[in-house]
PDB file of N, CA and C in Angstrom:
ATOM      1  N   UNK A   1       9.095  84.429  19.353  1.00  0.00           N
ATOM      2  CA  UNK A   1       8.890  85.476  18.404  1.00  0.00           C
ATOM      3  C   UNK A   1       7.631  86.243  18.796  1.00  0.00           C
ATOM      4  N   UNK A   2       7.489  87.567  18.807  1.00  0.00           N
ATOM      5  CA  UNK A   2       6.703  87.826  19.080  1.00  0.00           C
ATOM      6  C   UNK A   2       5.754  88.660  17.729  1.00  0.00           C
ATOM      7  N   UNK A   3       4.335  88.418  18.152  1.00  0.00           N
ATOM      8  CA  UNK A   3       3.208  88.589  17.093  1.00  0.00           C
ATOM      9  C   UNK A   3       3.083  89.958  16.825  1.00  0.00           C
ATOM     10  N   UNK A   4       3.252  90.375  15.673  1.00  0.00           N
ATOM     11  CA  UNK A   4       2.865  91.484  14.882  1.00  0.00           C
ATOM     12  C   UNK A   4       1.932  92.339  15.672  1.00  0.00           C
ATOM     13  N   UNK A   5       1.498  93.097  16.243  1.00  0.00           N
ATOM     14  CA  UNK A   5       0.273  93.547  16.684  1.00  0.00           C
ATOM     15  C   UNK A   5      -1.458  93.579  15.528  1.00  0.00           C
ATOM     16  N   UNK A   6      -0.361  94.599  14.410  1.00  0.00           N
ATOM     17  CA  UNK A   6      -1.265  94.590  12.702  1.00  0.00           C
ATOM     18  C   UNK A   6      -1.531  93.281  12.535  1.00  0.00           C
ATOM     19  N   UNK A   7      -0.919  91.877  12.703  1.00  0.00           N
ATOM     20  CA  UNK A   7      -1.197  90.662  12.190  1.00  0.00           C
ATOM     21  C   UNK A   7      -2.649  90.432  12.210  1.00  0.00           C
ATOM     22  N   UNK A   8      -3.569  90.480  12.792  1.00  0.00           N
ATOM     23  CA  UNK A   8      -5.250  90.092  12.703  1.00  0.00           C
ATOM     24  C   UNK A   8      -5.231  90.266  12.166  1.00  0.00           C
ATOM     25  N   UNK A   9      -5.113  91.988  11.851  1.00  0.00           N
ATOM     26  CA  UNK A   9      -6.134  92.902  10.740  1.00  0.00           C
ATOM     27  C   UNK A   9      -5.720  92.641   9.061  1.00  0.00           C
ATOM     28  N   UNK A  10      -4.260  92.360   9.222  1.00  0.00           N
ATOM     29  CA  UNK A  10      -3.602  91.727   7.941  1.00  0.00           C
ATOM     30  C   UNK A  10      -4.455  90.394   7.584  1.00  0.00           C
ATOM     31  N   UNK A  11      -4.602  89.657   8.732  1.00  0.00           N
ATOM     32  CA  UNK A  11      -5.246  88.532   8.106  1.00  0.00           C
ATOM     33  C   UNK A  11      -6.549  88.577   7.558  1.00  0.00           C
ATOM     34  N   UNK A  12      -7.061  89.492   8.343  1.00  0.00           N
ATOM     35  CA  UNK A  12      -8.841  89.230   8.332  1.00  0.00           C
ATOM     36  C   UNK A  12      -8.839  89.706   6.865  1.00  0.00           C
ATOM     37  N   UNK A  13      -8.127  90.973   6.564  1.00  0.00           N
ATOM     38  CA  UNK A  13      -8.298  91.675   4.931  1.00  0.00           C
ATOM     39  C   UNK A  13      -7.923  90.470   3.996  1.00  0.00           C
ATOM     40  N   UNK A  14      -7.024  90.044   4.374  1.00  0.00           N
ATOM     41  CA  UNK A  14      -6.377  88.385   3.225  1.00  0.00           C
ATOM     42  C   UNK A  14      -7.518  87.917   3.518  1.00  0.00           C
ATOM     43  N   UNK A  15      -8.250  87.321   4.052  1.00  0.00           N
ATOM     44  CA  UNK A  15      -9.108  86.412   4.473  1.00  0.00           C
ATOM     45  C   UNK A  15     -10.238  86.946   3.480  1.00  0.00           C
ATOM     46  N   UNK A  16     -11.016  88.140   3.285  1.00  0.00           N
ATOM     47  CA  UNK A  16     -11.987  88.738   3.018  1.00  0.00           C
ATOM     48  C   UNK A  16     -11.276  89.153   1.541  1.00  0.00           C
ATOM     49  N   UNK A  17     -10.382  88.934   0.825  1.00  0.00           N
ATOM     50  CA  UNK A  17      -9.951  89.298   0.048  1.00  0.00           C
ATOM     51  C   UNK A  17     -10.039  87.773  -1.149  1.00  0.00           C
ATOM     52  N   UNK A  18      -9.630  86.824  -0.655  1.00  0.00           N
ATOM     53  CA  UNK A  18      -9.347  85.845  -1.364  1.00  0.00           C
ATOM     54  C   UNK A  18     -10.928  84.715  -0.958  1.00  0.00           C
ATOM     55  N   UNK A  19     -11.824  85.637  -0.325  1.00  0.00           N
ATOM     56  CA  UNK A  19     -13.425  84.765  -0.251  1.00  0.00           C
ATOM     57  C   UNK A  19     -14.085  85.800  -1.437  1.00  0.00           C
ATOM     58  N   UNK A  20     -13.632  86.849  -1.305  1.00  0.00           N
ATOM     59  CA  UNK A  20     -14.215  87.772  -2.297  1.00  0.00           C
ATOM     60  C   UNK A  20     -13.921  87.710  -3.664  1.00  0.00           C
ATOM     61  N   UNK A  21     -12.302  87.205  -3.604  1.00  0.00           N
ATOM     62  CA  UNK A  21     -12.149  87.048  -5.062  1.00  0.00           C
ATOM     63  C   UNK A  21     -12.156  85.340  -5.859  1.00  0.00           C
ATOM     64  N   UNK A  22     -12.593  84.763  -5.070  1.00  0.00           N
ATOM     65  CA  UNK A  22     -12.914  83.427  -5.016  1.00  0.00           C
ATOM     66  C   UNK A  22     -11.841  82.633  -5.506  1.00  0.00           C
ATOM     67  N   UNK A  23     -10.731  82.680  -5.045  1.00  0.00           N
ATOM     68  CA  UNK A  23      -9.588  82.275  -4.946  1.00  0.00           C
ATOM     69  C   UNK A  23      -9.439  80.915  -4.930  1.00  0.00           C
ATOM     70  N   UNK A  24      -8.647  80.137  -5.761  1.00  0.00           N
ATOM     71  CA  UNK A  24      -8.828  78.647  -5.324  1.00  0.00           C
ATOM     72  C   UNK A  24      -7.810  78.185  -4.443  1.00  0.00           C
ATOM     73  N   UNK A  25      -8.402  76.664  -4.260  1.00  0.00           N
ATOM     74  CA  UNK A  25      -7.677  76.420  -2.768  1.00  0.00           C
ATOM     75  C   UNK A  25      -6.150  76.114  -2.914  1.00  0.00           C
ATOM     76  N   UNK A  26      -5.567  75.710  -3.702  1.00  0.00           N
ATOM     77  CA  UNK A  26      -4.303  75.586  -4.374  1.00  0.00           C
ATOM     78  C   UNK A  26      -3.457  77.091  -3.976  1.00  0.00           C
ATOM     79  N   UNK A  27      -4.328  77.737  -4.571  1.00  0.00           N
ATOM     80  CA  UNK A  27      -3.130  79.312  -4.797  1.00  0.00           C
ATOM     81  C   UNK A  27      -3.937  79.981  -3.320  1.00  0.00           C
ATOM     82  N   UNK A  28      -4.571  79.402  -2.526  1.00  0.00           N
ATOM     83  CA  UNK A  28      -4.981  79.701  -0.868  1.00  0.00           C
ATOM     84  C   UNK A  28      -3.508  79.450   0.205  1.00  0.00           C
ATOM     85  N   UNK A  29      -3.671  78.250  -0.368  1.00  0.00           N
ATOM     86  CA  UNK A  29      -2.393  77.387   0.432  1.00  0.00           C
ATOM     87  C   UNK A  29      -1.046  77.694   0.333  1.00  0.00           C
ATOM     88  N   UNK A  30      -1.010  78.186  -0.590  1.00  0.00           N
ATOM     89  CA  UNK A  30       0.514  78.679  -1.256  1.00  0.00           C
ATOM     90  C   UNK A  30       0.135  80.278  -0.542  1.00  0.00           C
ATOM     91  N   UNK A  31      -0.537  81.338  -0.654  1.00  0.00           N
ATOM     92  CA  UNK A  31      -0.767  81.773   0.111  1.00  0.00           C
ATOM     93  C   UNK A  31      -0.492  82.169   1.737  1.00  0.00           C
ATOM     94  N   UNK A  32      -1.459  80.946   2.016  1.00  0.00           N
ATOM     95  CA  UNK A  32      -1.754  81.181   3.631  1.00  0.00           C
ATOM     96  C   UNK A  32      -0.148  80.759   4.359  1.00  0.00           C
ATOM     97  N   UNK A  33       1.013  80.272   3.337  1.00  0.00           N
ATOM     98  CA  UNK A  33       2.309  79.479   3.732  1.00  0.00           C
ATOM     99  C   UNK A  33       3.110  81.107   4.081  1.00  0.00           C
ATOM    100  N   UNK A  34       2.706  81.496   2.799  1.00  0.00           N
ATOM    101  CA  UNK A  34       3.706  83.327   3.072  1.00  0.00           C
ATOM    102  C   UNK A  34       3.361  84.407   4.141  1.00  0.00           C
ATOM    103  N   UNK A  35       1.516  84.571   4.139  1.00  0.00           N
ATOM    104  CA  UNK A  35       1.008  85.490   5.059  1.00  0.00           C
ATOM    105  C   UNK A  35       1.898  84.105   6.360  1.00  0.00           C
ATOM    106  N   UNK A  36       1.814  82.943   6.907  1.00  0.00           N
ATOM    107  CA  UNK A  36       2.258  82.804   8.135  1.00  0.00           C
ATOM    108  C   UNK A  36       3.944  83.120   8.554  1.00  0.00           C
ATOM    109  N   UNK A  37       4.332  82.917   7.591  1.00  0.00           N
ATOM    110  CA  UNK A  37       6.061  83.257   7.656  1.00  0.00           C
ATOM    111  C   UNK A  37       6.364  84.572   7.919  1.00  0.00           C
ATOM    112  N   UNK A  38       5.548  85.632   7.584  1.00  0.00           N
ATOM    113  CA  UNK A  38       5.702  87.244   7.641  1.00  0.00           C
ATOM    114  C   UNK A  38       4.784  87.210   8.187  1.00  0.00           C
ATOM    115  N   UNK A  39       3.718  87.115   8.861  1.00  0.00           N
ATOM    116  CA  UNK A  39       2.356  87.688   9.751  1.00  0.00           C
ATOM    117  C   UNK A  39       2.114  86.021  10.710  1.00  0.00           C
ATOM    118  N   UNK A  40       2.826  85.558  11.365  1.00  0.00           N
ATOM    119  CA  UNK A  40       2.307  84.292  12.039  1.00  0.00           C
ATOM    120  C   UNK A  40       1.147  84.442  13.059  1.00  0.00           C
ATOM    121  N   UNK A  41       0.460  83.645  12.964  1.00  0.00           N
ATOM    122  CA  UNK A  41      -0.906  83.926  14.257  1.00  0.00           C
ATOM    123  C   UNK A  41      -1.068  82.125  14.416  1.00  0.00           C
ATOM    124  N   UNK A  42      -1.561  82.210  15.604  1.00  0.00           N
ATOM    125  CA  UNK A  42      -1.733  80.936  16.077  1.00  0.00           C
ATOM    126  C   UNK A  42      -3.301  79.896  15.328  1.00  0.00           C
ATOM    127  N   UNK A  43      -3.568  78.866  14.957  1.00  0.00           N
ATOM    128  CA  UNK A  43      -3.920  78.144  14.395  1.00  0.00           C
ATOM    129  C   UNK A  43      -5.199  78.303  14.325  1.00  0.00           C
ATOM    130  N   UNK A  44      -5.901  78.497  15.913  1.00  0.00           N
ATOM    131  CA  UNK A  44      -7.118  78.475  16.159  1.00  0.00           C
ATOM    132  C   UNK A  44      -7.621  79.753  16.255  1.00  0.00           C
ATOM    133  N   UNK A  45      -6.621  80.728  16.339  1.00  0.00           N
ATOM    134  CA  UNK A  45      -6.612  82.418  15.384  1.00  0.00           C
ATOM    135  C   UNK A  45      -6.936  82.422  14.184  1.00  0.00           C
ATOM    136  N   UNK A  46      -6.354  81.858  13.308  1.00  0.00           N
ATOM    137  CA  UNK A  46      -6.347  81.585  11.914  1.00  0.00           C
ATOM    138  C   UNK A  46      -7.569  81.374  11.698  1.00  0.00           C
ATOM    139  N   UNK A  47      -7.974  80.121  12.180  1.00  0.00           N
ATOM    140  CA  UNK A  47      -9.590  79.470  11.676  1.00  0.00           C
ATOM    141  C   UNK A  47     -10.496  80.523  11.997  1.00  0.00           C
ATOM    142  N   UNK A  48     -10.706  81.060  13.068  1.00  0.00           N
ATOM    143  CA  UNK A  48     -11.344  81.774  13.863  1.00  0.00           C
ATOM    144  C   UNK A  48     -11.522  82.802  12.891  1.00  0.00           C
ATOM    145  N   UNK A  49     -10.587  83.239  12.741  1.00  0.00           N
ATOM    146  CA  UNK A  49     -10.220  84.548  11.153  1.00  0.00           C
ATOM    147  C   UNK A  49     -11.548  84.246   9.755  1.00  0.00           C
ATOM    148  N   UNK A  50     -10.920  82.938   9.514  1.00  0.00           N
ATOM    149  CA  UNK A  50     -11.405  82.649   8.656  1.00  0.00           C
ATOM    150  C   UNK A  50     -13.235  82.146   8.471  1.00  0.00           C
ATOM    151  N   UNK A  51     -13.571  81.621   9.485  1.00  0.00           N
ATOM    152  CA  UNK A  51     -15.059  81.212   9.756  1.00  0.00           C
ATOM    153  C   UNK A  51     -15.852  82.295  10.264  1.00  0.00           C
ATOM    154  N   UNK A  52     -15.181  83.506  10.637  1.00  0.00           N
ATOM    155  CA  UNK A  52     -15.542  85.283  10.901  1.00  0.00           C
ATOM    156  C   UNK A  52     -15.835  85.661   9.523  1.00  0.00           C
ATOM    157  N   UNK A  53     -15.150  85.223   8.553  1.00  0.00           N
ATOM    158  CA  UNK A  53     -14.938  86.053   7.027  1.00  0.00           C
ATOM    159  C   UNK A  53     -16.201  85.752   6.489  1.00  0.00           C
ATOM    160  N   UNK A  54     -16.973  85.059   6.583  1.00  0.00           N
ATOM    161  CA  UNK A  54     -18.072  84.874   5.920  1.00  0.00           C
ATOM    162  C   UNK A  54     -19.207  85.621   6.747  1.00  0.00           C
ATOM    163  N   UNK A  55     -18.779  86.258   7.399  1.00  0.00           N
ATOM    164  CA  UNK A  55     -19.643  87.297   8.281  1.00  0.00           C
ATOM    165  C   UNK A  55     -19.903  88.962   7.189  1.00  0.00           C
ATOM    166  N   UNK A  56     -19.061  88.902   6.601  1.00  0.00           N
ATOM    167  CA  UNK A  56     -18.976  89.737   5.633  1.00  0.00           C
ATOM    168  C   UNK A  56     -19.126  89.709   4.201  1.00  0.00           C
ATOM    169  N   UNK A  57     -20.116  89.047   4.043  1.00  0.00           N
ATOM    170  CA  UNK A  57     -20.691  88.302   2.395  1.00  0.00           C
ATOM    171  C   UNK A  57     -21.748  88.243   2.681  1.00  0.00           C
ATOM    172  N   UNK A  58     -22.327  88.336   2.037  1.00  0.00           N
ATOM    173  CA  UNK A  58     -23.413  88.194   1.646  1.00  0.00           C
ATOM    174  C   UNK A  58     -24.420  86.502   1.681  1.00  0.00           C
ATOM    175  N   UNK A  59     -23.424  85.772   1.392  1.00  0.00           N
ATOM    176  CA  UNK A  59     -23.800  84.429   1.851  1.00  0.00           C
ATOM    177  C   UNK A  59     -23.659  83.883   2.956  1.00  0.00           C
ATOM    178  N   UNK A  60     -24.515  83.372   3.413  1.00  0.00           N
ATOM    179  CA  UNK A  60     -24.701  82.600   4.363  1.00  0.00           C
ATOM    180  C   UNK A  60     -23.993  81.669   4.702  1.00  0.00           C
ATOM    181  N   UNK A  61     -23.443  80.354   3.989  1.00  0.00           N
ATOM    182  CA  UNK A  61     -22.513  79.524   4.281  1.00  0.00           C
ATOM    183  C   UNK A  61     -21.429  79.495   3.071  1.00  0.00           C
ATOM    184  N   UNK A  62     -20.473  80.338   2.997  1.00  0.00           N
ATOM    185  CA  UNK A  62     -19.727  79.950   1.735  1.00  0.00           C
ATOM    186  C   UNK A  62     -19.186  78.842   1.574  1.00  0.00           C
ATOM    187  N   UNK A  63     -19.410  77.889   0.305  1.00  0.00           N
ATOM    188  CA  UNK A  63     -18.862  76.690  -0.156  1.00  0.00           C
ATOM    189  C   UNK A  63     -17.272  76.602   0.256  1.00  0.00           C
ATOM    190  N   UNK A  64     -17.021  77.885  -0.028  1.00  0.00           N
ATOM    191  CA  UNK A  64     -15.464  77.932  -0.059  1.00  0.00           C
ATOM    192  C   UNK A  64     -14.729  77.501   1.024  1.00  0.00           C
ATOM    193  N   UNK A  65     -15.597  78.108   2.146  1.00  0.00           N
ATOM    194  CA  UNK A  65     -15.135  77.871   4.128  1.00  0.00           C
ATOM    195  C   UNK A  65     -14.350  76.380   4.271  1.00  0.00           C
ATOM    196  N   UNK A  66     -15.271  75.502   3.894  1.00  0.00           N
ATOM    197  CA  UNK A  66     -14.852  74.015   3.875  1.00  0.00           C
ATOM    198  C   UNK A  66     -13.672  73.087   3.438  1.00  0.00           C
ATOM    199  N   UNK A  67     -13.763  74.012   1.694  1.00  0.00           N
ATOM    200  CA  UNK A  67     -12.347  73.937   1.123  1.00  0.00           C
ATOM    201  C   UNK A  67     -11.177  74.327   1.295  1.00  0.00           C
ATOM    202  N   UNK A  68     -11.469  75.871   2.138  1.00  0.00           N
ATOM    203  CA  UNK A  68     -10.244  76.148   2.434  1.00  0.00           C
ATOM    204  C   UNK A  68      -9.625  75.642   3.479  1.00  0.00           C
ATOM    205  N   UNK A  69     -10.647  75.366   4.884  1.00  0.00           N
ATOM    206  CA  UNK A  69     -10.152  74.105   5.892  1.00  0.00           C
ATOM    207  C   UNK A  69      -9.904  72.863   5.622  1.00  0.00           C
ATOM    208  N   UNK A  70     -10.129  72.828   4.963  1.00  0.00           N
ATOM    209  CA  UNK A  70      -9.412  71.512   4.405  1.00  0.00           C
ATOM    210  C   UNK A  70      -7.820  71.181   3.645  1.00  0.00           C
ATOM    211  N   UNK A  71      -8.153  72.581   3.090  1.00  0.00           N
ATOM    212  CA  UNK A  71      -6.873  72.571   2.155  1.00  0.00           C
ATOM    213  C   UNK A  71      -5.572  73.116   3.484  1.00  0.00           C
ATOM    214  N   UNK A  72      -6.126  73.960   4.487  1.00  0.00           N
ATOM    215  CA  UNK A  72      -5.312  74.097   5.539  1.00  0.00           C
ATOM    216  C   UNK A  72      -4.863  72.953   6.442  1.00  0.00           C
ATOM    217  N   UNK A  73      -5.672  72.060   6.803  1.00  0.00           N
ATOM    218  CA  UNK A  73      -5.247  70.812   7.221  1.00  0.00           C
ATOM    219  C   UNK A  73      -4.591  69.829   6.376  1.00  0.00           C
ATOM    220  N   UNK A  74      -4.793  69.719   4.791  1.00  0.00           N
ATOM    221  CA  UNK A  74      -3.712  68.902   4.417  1.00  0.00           C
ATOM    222  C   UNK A  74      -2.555  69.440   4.113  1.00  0.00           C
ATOM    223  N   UNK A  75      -2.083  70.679   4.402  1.00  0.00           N
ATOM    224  CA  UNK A  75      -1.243  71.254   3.830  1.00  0.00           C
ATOM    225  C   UNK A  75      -0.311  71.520   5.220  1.00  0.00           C
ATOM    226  N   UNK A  76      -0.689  71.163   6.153  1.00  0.00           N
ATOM    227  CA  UNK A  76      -0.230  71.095   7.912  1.00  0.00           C
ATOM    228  C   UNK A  76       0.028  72.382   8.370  1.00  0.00           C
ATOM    229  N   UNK A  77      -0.765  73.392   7.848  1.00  0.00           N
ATOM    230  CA  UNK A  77      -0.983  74.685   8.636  1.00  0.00           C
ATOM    231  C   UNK A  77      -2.174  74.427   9.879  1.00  0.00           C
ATOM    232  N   UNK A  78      -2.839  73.642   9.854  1.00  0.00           N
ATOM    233  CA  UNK A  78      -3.976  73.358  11.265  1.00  0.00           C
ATOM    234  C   UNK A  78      -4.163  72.025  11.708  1.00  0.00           C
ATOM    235  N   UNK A  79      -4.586  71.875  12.752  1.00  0.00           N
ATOM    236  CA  UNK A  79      -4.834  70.359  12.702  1.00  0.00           C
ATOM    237  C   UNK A  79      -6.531  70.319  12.694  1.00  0.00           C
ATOM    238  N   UNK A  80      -6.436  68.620  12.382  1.00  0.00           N
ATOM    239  CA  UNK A  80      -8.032  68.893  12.110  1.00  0.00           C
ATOM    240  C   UNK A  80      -8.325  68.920  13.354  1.00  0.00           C
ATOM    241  N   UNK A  81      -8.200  68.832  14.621  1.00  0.00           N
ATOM    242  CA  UNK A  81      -9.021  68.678  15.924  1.00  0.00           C
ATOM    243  C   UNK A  81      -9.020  69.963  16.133  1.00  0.00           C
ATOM    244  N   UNK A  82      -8.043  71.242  15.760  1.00  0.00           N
ATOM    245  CA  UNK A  82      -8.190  72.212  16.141  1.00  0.00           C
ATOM    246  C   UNK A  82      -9.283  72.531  14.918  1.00  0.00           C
ATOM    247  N   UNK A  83      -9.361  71.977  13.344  1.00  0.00           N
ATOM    248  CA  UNK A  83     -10.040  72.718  12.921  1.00  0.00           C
ATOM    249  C   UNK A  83     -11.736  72.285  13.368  1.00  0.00           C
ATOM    250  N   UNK A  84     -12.386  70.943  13.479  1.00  0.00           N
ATOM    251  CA  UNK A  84     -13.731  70.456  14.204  1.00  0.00           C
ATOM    252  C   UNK A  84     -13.890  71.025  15.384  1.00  0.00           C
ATOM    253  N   UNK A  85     -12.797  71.676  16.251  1.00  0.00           N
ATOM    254  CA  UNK A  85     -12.853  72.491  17.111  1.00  0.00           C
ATOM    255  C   UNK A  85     -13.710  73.946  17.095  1.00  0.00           C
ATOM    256  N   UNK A  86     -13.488  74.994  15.867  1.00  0.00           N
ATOM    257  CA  UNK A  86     -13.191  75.672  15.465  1.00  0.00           C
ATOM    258  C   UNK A  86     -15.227  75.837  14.587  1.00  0.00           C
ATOM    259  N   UNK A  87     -14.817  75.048  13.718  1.00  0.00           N
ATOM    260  CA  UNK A  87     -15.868  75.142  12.619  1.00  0.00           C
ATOM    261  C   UNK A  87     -17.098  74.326  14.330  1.00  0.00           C
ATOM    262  N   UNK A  88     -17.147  73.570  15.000  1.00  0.00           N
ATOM    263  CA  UNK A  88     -18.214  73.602  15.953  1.00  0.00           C
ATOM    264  C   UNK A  88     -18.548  75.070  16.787  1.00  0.00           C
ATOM    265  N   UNK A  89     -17.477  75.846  16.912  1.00  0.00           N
ATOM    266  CA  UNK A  89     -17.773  76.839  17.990  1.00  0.00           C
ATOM    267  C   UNK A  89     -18.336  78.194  17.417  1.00  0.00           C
ATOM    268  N   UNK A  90     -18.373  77.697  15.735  1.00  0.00           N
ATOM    269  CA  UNK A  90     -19.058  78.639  14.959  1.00  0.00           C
ATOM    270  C   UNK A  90     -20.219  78.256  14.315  1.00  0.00           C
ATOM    271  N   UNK A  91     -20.892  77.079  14.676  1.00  0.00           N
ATOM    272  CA  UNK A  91     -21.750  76.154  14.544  1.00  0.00           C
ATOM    273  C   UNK A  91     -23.335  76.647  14.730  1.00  0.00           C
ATOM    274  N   UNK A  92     -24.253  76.808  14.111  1.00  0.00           N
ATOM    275  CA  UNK A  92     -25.403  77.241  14.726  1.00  0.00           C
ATOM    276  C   UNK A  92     -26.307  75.833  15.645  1.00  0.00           C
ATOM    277  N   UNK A  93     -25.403  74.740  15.448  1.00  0.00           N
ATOM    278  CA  UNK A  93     -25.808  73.375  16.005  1.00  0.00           C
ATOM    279  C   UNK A  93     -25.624  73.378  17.865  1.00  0.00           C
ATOM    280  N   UNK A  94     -24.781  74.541  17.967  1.00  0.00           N
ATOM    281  CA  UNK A  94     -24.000  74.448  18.931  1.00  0.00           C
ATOM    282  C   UNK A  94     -25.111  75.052  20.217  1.00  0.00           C
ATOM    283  N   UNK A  95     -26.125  76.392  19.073  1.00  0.00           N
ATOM    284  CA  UNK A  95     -26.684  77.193  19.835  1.00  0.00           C
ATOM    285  C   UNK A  95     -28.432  76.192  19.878  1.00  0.00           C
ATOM    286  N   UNK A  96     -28.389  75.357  19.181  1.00  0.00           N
ATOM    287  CA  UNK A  96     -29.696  74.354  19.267  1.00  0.00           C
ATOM    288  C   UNK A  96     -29.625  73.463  20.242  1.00  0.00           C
ATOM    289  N   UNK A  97     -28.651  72.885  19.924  1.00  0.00           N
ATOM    290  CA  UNK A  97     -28.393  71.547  21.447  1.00  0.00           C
ATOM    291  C   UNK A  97     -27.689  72.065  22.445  1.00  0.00           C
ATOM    292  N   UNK A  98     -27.882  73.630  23.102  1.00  0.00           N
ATOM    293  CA  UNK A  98     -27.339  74.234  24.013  1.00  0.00           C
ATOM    294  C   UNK A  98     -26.174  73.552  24.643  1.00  0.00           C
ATOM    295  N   UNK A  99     -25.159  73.542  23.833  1.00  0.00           N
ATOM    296  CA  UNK A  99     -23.808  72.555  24.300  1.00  0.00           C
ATOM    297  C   UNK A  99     -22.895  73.583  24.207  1.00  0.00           C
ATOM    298  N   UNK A 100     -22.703  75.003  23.512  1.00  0.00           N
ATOM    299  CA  UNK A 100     -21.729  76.029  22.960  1.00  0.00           C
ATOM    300  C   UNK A 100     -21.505  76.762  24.757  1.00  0.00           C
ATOM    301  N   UNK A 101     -20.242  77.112  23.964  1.00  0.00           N
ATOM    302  CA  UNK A 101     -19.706  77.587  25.583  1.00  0.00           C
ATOM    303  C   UNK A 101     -20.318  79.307  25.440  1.00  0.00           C
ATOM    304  N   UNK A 102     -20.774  79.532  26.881  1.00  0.00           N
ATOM    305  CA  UNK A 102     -21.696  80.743  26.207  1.00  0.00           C
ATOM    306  C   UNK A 102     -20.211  82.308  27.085  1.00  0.00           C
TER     307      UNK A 102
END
């Protein structure tokens, strides 16, 4: 099947839409099940999407980031190795113990 071209930009707005409206993780998941069936993007796209979105708030680490990876891994939209994958390469730990792929 091939990927939407619009699909990012669809996501990133969902993404920035439901951190903005502080959406809970329940009605995220139910959610993130429809945007993938009509807009599919690959997993570590997805996260990537999503750990970007807090680039656009005002806060610094949103509480929410965590919950919603989480609620994506039990719900078997990600795996967790892709998501510890993911949440490290957006890591400011990454840029201290000079280990991040530059």
């Amino acid at each position: 099947m091939l990927q939407d071209v619009a699909s990012p930009e669809k996501w990133r707005t969902f993404l920035h839409q439901c951190l903005a409206h502080r959406v809970d993780v329940d009605e995220f998941k139910d959610l993130c099940k429809l945007m993938l069936t009509r807009s599919p993007v690959r997993e570590d796209e997805l996260l990537d999407m999503l750990l970007e979105a807090r680039g656009a708030s005002t806060i610094i680490w949103d509480p929410l980031l965590p919950v919603y990876i989480d609620g994506l891994c039990k719900a078997g939209q990600v795996k967790w190795s892709s998501a510890l994958t993911s949440v490290l390469a957006h890591s400011s730990i990454r840029d201290q113990n000079g280990t991040g792929k530059k």
